[in-house]
Protein backbone atom coordinates (compact mmCIF):
# COMPACT_ATOMS: atom_id res chain seq x y z
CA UNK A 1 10.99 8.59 -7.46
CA UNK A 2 9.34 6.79 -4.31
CA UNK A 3 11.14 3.39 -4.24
CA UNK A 4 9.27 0.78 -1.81
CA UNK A 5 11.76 -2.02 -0.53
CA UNK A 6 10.58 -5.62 0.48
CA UNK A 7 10.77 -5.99 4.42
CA UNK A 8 10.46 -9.08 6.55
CA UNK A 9 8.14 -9.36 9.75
CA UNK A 10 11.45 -8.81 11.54
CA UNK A 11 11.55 -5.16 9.63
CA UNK A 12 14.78 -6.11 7.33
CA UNK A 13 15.16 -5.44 4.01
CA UNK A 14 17.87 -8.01 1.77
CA UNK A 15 17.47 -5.87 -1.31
CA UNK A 16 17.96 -2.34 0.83
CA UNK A 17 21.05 -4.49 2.51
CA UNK A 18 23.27 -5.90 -0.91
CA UNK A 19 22.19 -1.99 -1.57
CA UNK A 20 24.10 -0.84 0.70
CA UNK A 21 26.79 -3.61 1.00
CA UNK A 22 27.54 -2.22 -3.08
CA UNK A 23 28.01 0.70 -1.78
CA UNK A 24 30.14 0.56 0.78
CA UNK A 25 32.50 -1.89 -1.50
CA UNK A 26 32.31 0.98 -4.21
CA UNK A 27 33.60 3.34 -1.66
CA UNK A 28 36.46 1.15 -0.90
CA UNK A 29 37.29 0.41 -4.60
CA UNK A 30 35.80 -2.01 -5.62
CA UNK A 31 35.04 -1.60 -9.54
CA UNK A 32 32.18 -4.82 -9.95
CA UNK A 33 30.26 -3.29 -7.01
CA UNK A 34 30.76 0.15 -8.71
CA UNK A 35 29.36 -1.50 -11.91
CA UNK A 36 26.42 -2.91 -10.17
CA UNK A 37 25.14 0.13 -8.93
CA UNK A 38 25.60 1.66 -12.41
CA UNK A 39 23.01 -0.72 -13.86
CA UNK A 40 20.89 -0.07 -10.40
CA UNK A 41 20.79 3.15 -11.19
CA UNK A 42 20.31 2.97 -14.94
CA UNK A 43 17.00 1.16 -14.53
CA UNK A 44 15.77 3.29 -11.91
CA UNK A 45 16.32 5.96 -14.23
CA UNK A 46 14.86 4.70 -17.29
CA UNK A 47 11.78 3.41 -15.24
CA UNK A 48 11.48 7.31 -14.03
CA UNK A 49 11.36 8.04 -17.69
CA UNK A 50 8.38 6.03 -18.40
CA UNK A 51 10.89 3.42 -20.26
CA UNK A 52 11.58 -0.09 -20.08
CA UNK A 53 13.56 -1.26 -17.36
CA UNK A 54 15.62 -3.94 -18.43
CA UNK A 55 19.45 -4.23 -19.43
């Protein structure tokens, strides 16, 4: 799936950042962040199916 993130004129991307920032705090342990990217990844896998996308 070709996923297109939002950037500023400045070249940064908030969405790819909290992206990232979830992952890093589901490396450490965190279980919300873990959770978060869970639903993340549940909608970018039902949207790959062709389904609705929301939870």
């Amino acid at each position: 799936m070709d996923v297109r993130f939002y950037d500023t004129q400045k070249g940064n991307s908030e969405v790819w950042d909290f992206i990232e920032s979830l992952d890093t705090a589901a490396a450490n342990g965190d279980s919300k962040a873990k959770e978060l990217l869970g639903n993340i990844r549940y909608c970018m896998d039902r949207i790959a199916d062709g389904l609705p996308h929301s939870i």
